[in-house]
N, C-alpha and C. Protein backbone atom coordinates (compact mmCIF):
# COMPACT_ATOMS: atom_id res chain seq x y z
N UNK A 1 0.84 -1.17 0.00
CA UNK A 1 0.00 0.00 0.00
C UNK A 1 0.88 1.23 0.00
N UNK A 2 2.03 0.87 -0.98
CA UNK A 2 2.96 2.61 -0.76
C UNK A 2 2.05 3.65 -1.67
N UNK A 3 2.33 4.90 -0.80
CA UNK A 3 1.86 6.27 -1.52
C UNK A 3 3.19 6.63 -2.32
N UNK A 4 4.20 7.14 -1.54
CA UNK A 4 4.66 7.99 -2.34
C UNK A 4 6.17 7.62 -0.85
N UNK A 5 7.37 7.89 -1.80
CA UNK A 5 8.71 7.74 -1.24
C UNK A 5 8.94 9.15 -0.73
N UNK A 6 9.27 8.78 0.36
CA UNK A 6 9.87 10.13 1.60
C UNK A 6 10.94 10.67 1.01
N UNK A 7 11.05 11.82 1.36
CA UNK A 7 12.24 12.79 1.07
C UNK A 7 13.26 12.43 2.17
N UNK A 8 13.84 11.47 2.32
CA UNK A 8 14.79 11.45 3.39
C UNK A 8 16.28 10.54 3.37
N UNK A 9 16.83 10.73 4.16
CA UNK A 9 18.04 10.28 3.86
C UNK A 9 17.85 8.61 4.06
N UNK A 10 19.09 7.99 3.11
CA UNK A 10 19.26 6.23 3.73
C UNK A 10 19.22 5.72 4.58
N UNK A 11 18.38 5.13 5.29
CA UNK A 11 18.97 3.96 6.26
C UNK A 11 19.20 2.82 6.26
N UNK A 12 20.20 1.87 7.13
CA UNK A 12 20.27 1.03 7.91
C UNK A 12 18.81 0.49 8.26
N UNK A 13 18.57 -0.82 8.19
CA UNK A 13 17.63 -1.44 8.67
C UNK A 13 17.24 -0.53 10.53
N UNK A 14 18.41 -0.91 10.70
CA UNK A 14 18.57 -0.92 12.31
C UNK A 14 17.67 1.00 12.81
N UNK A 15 18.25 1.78 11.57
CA UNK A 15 18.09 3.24 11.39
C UNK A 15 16.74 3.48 11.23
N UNK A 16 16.14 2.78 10.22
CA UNK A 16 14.97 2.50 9.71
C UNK A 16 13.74 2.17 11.23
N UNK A 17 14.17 1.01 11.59
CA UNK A 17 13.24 0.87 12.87
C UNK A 17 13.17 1.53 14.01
N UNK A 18 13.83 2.23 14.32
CA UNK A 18 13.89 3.11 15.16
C UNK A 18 13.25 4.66 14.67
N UNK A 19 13.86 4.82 13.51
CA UNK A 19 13.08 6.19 13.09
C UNK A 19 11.73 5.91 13.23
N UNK A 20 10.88 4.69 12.28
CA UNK A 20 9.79 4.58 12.20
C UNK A 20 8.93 4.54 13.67
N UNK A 21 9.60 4.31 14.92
CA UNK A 21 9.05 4.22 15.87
C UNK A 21 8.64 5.38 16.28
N UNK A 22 8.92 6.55 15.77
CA UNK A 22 8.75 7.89 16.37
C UNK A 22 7.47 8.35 15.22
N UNK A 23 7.35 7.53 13.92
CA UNK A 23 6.26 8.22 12.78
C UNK A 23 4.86 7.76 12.99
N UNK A 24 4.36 8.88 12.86
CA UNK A 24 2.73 8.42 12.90
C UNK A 24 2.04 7.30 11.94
N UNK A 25 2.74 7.37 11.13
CA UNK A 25 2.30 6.68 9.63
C UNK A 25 2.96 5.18 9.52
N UNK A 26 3.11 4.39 9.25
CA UNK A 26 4.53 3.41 8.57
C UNK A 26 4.45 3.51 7.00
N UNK A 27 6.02 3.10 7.11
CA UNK A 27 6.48 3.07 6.09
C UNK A 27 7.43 1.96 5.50
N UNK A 28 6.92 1.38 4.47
CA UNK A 28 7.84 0.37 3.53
C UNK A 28 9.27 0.67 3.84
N UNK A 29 10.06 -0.29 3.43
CA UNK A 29 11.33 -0.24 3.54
C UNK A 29 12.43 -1.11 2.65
N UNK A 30 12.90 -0.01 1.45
CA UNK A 30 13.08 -1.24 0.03
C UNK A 30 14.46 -0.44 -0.24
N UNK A 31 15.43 -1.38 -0.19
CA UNK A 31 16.97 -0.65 -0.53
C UNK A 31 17.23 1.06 0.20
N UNK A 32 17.33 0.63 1.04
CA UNK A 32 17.63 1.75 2.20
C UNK A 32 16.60 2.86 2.21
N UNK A 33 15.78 2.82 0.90
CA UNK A 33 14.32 3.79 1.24
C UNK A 33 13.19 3.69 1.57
N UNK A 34 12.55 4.90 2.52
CA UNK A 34 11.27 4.40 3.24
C UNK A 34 10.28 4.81 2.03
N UNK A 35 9.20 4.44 2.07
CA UNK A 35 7.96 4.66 1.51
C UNK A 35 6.25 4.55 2.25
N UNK A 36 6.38 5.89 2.10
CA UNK A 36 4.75 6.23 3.20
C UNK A 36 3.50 5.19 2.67
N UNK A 37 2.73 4.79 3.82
CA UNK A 37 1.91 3.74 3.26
C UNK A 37 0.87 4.76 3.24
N UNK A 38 -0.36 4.52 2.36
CA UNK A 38 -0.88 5.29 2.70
C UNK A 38 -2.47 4.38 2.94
N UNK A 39 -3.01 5.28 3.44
CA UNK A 39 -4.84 5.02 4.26
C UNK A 39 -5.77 3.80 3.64
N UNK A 40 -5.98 3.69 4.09
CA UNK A 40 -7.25 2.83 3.28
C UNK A 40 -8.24 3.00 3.69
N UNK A 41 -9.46 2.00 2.98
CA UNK A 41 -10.69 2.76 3.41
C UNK A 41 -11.51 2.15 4.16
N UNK A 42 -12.88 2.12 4.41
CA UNK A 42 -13.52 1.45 5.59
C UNK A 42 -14.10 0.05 4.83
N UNK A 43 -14.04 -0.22 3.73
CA UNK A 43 -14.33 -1.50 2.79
C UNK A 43 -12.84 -2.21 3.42
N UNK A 44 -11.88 -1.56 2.68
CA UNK A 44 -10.98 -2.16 2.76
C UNK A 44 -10.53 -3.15 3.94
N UNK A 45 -11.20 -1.67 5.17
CA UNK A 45 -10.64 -2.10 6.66
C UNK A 45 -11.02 -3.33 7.01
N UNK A 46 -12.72 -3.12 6.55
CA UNK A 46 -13.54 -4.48 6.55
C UNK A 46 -13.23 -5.45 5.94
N UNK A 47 -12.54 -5.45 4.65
CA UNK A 47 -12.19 -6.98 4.25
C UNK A 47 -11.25 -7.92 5.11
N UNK A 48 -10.30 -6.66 5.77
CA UNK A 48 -9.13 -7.11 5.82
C UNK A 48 -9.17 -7.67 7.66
N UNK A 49 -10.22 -7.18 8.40
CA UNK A 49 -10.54 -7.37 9.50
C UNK A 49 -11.57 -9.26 9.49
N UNK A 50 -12.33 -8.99 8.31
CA UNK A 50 -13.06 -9.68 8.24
C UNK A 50 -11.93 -11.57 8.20
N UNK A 51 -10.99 -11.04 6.68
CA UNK A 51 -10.07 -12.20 6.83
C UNK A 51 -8.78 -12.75 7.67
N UNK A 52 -8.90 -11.93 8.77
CA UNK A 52 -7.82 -11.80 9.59
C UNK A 52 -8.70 -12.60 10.79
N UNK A 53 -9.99 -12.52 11.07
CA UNK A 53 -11.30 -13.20 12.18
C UNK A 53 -10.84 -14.32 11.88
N UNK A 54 -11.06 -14.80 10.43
CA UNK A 54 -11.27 -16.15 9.32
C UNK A 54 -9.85 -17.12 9.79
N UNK A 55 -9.08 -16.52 9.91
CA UNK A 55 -7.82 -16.99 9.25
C UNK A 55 -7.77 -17.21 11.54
N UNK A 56 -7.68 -16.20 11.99
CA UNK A 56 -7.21 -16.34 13.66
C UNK A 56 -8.06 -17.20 14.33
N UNK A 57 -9.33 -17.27 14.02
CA UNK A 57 -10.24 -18.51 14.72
C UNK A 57 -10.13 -19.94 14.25
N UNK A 58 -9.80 -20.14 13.14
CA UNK A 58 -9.09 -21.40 12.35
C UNK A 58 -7.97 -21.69 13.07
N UNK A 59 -7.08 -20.71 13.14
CA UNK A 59 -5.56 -21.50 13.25
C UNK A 59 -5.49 -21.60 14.99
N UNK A 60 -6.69 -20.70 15.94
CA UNK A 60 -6.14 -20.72 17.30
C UNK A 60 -6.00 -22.06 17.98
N UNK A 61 -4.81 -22.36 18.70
CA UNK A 61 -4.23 -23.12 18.99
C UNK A 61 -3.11 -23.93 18.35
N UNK A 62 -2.94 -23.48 17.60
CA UNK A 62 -2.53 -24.34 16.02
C UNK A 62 -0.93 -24.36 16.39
N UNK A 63 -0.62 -22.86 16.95
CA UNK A 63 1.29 -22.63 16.92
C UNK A 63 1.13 -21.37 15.54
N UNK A 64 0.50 -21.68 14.94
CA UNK A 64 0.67 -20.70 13.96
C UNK A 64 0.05 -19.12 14.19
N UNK A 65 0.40 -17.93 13.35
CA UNK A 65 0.21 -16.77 13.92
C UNK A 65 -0.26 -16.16 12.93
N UNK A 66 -1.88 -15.43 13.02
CA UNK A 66 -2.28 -14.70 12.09
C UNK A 66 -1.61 -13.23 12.24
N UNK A 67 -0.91 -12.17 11.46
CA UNK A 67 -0.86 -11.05 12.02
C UNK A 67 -1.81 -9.70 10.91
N UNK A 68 -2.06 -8.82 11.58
CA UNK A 68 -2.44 -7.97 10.33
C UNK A 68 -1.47 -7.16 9.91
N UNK A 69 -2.10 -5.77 9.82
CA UNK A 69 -1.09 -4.78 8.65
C UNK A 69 -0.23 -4.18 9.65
N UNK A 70 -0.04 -4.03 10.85
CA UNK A 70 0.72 -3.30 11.76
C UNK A 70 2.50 -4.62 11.67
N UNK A 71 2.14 -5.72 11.47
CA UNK A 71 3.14 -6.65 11.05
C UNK A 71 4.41 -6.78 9.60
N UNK A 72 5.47 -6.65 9.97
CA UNK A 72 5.79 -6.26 8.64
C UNK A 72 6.64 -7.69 8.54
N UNK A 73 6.89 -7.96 7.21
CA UNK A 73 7.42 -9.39 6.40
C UNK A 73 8.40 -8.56 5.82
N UNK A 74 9.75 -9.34 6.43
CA UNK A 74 11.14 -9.15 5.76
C UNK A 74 10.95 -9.93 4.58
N UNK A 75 11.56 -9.64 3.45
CA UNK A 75 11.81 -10.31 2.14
C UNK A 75 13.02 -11.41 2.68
N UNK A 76 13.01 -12.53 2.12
CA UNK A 76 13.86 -12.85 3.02
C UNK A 76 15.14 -12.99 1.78
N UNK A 77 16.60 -12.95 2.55
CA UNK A 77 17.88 -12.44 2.18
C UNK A 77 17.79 -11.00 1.78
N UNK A 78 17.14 -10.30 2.27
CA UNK A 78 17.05 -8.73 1.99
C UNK A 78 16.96 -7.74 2.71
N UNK A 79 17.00 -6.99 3.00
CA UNK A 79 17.15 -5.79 3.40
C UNK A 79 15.69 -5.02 3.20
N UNK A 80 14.71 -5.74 2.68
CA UNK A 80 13.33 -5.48 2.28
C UNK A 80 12.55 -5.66 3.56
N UNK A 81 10.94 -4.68 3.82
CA UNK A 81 10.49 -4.78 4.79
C UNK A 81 8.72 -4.07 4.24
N UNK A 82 8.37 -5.04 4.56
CA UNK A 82 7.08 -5.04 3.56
C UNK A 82 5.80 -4.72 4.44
N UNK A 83 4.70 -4.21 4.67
CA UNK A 83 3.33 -4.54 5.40
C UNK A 83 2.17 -5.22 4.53
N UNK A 84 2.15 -6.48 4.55
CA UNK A 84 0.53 -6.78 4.31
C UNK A 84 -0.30 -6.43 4.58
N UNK A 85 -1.34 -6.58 4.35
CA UNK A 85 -3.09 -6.80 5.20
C UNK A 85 -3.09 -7.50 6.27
N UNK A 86 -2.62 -8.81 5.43
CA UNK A 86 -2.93 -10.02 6.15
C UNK A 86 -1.57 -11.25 6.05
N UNK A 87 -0.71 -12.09 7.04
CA UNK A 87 0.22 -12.87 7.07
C UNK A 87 0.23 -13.76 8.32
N UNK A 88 0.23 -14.86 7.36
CA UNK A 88 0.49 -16.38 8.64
C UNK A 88 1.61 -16.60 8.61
N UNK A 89 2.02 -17.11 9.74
CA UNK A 89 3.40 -17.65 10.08
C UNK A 89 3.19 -18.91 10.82
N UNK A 90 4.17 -19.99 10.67
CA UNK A 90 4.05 -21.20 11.30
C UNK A 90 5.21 -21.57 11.75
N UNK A 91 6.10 -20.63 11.31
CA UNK A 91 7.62 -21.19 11.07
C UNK A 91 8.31 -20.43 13.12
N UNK A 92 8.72 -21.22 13.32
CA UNK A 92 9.86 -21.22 14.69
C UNK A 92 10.39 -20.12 14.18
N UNK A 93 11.32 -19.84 13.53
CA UNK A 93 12.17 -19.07 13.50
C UNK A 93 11.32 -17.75 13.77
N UNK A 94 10.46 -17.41 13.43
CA UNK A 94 9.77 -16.24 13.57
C UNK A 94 9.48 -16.00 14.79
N UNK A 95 9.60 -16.28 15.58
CA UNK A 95 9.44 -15.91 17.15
C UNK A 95 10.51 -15.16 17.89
N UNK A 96 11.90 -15.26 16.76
CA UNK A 96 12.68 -14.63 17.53
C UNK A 96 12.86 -13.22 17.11
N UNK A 97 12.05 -12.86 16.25
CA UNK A 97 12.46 -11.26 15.61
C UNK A 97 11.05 -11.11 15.81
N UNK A 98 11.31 -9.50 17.31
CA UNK A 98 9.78 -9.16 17.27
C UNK A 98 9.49 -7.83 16.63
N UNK A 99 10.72 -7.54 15.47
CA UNK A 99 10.10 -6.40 14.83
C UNK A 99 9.44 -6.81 13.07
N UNK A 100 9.30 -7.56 13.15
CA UNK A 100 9.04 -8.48 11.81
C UNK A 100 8.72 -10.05 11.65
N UNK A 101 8.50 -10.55 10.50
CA UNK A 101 8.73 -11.63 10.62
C UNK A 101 8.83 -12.09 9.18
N UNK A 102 9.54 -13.40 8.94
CA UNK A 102 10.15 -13.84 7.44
C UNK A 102 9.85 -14.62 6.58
N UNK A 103 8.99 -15.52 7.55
CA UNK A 103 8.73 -16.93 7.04
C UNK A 103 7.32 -17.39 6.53
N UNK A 104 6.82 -16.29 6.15
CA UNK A 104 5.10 -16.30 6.34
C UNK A 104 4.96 -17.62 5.09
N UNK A 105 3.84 -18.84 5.72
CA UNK A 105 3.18 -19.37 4.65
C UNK A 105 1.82 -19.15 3.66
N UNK A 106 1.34 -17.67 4.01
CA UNK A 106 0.29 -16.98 3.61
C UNK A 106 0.69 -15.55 3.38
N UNK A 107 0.20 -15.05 2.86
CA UNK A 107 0.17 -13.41 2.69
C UNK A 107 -1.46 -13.20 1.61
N UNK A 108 -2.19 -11.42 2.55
CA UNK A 108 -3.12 -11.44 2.09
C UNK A 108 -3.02 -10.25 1.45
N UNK A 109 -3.90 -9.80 0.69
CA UNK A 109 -3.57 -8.36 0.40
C UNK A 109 -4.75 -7.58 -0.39
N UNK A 110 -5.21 -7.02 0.49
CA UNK A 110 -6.72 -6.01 -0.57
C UNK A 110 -6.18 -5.52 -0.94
N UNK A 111 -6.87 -5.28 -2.31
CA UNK A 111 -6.67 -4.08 -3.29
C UNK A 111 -7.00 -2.92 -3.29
N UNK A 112 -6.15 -2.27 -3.83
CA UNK A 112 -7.20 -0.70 -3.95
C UNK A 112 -6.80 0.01 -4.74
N UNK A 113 -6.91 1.09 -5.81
CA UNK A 113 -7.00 1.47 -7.03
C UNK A 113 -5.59 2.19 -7.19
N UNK A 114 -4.83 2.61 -5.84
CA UNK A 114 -3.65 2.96 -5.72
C UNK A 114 -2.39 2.12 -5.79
N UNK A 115 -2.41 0.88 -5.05
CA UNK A 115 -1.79 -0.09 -4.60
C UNK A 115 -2.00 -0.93 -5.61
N UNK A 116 -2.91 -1.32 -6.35
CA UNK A 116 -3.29 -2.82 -7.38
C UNK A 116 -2.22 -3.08 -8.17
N UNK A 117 -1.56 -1.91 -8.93
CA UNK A 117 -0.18 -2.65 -9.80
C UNK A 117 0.89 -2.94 -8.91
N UNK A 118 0.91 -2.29 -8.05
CA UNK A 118 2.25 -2.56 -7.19
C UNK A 118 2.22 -4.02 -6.55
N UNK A 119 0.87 -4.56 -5.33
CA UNK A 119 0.24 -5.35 -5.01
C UNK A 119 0.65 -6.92 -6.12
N UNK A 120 0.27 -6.12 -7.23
CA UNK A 120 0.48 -7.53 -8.37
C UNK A 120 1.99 -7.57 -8.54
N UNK A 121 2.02 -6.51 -9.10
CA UNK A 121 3.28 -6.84 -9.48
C UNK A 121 4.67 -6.77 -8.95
N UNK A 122 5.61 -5.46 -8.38
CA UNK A 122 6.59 -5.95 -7.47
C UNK A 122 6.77 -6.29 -5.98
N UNK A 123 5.30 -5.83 -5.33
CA UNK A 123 5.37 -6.75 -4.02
C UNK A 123 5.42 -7.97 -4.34
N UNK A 124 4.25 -8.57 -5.28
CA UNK A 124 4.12 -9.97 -5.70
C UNK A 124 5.67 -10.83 -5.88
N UNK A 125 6.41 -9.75 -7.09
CA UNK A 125 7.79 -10.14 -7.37
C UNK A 125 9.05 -10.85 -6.13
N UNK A 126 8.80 -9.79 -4.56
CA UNK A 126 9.44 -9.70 -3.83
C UNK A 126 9.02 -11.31 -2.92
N UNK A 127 7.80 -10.92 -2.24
CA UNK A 127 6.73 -12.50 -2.01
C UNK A 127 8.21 -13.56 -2.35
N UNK A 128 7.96 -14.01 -3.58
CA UNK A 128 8.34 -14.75 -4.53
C UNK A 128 9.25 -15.54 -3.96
N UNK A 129 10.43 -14.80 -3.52
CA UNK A 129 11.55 -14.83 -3.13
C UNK A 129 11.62 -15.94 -1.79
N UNK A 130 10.74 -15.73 -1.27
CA UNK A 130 10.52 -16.95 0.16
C UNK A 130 10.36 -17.98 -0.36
N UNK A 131 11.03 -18.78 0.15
CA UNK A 131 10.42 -20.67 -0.40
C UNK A 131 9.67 -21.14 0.90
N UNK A 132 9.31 -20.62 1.70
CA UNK A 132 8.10 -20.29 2.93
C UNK A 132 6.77 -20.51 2.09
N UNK A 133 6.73 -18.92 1.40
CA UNK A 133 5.48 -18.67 0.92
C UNK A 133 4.62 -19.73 0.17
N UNK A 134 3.44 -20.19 0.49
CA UNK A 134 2.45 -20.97 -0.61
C UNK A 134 1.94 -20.71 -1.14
N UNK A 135 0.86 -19.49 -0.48
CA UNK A 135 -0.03 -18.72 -1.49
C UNK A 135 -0.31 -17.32 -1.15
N UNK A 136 -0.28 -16.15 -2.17
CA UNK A 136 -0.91 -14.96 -2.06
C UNK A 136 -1.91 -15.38 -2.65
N UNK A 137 -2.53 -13.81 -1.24
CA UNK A 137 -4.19 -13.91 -1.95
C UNK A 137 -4.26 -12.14 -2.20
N UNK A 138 -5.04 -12.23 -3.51
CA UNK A 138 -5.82 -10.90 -3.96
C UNK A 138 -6.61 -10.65 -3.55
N UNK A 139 -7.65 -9.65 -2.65
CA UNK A 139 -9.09 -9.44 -2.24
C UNK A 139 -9.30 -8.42 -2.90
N UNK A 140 -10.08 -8.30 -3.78
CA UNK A 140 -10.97 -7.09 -4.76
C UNK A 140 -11.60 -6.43 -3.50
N UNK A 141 -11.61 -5.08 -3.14
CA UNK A 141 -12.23 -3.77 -2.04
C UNK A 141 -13.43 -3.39 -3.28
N UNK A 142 -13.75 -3.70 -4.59
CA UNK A 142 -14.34 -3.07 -5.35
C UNK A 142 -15.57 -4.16 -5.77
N UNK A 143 -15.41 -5.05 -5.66
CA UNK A 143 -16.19 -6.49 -5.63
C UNK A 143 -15.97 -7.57 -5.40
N UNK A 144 -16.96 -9.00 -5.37
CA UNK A 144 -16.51 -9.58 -4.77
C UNK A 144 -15.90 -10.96 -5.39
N UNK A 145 -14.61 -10.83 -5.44
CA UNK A 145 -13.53 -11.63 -6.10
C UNK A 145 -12.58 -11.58 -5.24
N UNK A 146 -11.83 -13.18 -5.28
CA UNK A 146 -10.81 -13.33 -5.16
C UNK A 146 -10.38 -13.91 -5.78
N UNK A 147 -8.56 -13.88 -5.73
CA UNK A 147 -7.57 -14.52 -7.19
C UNK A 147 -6.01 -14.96 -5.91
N UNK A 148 -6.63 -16.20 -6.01
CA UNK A 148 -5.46 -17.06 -5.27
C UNK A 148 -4.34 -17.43 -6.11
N UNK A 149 -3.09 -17.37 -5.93
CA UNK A 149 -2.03 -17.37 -6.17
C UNK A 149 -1.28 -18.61 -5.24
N UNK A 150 -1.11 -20.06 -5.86
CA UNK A 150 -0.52 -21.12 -5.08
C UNK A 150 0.76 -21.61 -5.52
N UNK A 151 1.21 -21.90 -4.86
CA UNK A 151 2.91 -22.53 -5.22
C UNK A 151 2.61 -23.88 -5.46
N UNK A 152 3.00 -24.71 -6.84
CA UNK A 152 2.89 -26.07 -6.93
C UNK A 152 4.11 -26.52 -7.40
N UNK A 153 4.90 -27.29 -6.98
CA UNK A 153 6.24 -27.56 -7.81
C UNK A 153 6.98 -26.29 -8.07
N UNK A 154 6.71 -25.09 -7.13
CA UNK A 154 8.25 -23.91 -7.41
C UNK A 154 7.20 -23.48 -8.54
N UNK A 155 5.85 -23.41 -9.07
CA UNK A 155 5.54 -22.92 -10.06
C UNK A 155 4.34 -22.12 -9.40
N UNK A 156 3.53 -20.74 -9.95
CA UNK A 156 2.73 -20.47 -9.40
C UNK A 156 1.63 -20.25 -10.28
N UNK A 157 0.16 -20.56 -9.83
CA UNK A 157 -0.84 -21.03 -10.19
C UNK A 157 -1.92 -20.05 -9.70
N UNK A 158 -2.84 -19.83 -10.90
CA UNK A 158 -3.71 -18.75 -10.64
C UNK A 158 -5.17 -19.28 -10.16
N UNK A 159 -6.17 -18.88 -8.93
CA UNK A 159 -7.27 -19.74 -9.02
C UNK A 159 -8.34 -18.80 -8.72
N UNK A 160 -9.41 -18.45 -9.75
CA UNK A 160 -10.14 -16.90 -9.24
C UNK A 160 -11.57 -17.70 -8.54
N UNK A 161 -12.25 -16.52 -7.50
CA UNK A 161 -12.91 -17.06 -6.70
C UNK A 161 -13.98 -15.66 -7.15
N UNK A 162 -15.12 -16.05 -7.33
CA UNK A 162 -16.50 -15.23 -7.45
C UNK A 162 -17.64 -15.49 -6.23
N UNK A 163 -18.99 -15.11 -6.32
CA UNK A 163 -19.90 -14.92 -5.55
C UNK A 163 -20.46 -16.39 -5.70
N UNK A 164 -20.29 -17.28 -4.79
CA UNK A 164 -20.66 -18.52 -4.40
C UNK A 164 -19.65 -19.36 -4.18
N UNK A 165 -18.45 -19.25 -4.24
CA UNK A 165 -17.18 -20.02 -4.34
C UNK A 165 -16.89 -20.36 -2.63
N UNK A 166 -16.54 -21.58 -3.14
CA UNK A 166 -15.82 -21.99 -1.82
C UNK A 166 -14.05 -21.66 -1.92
N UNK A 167 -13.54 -20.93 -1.00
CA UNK A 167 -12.12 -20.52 -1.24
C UNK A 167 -11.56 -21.85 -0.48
N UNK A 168 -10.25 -21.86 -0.81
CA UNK A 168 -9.51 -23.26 -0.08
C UNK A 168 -7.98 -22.34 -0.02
N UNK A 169 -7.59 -22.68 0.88
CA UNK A 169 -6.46 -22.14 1.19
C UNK A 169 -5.64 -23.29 2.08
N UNK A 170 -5.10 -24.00 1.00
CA UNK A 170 -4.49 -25.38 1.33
C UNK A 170 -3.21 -24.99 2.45
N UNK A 171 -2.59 -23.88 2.66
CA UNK A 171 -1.71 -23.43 3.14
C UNK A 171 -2.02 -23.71 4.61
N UNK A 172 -3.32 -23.03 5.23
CA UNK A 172 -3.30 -24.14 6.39
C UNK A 172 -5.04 -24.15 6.98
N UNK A 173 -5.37 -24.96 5.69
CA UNK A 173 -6.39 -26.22 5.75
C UNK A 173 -7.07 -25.75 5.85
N UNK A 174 -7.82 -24.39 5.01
CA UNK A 174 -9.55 -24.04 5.61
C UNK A 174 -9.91 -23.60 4.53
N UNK A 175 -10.72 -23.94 4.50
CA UNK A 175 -12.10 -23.34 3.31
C UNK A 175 -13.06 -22.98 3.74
N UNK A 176 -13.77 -22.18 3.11
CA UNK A 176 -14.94 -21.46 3.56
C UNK A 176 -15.58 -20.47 2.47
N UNK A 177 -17.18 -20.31 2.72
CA UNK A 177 -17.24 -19.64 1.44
C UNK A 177 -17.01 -18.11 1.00
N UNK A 178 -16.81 -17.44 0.03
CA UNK A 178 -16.34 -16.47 -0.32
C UNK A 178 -17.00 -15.14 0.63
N UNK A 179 -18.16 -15.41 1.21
CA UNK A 179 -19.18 -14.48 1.40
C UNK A 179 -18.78 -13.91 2.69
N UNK A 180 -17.95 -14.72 3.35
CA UNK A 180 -17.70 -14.57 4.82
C UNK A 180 -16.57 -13.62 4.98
N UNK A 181 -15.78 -13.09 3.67
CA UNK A 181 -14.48 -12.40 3.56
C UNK A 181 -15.00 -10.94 3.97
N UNK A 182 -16.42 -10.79 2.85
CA UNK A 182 -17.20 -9.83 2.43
C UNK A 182 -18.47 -9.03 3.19
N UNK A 183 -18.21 -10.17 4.71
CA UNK A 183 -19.41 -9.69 5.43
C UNK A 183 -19.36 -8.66 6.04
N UNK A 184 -20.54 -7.98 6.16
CA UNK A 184 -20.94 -6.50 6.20
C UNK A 184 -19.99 -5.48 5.43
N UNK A 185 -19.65 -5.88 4.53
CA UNK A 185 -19.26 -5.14 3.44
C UNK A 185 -20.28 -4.45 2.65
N UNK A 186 -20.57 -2.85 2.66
CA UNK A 186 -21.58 -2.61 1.40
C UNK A 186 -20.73 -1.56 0.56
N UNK A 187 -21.04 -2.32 -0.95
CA UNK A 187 -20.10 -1.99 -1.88
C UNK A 187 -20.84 -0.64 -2.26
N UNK A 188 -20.18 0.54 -2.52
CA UNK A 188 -20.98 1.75 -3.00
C UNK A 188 -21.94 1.56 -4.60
N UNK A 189 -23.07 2.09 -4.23
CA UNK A 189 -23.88 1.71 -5.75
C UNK A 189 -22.89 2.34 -6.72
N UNK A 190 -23.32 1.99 -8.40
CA UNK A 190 -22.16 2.33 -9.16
C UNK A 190 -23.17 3.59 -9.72
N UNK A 191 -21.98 4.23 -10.37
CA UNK A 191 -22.88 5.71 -10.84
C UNK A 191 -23.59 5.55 -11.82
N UNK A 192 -24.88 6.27 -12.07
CA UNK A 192 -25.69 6.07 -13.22
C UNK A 192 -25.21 7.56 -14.13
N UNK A 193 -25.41 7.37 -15.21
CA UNK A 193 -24.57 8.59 -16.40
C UNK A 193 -26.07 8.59 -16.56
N UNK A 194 -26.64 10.09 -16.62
CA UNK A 194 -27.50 10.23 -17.68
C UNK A 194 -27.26 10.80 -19.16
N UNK A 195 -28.16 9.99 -19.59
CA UNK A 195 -27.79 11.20 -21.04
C UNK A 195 -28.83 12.25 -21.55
């Protein structure tokens, strides 16, 4: 969800977390530059609250850890520092870094008309990079679709989800139907043009 890259000098990871502790906002963190995230909206909030319920009442007890967007995912071998929506973790190692975490076997991510190429394409790119990761998920804030993204054989696989779909998220074992992502979601009517 970057807006727009800060006017500020390089940091150090180490530089980086500490500054950000003093900012109202967060900010991405990609080759020593920060990048302001910016707002989202009350759809959005709702999707992303809604699949974060989904995902934390499933896995409680499990060992595994739903986190939301206040959680940030190191790229891993990088110097990269990312915020999702939405990220599971199952992996041990993640318990010992409590300013992040690396190993996520999920990542979620609403869309929104600002964020959608980036979202697809070089967060997606970065994702990639974990041999952790199984599946990103796309959540449409504009309707109701989703477009799962699964790892099969090191290869990744596209699976779109519409209004009646049962989603499966083999990553850790739940399905459920699409409607429950979307609840109390009301999508704004669309504009009528007169002529």
């Amino acid at each position: 969800m970057i807006a727009a890259r800060e006017h500020s000098p390089r940091f150090t990871p180490e530089e980086y977390f500490a500054w950000e502790e003093q900012q109202l906002e967060r900010h991405e963190y990609i080759d020593g530059e920060v990048y302001a995230m910016s707002g989202g909206s009350i759809i959005h909030s709702q999707i992303s609250s809604n699949f974060n319920r989904l995902l934390g009442n499933h896995l409680q007890g499990s060992g595994c850890r739903t986190l939301n967007s206040d959680a940030r995912v190191n790229i891993l071998a990088s110097s990269h520092y990312v915020y999702p929506d939405v990220s599971v973790t199952c992996d041990e190692r993640d318990k010992t870094t409590p300013q992040y975490i690396t190993y996520p076997c999920l990542v979620v991510e609403v869309l929104s008309s600002s964020t959608e190429a980036y979202d697809r394409g070089n967060k997606f790119k970065l994702y990639r990079r974990n041999p952790c990761l199984q599946e990103y998920v796309l959540v449409s804030a504009e309707t109701m679709a989703i477009e799962l993204f699964r790892k099969v054989d090191n290869n990744w696989s596209l699976i779109d989800y519409e209004p009646g779909s049962m989603v499966e998220l083999a990553s850790v074992k739940l399905t459920f139907p699409i409607e429950q992502v979307y609840e109390d979601v009301e999508f704004p009517p669309e504009s009528v043009v007169e002529s």
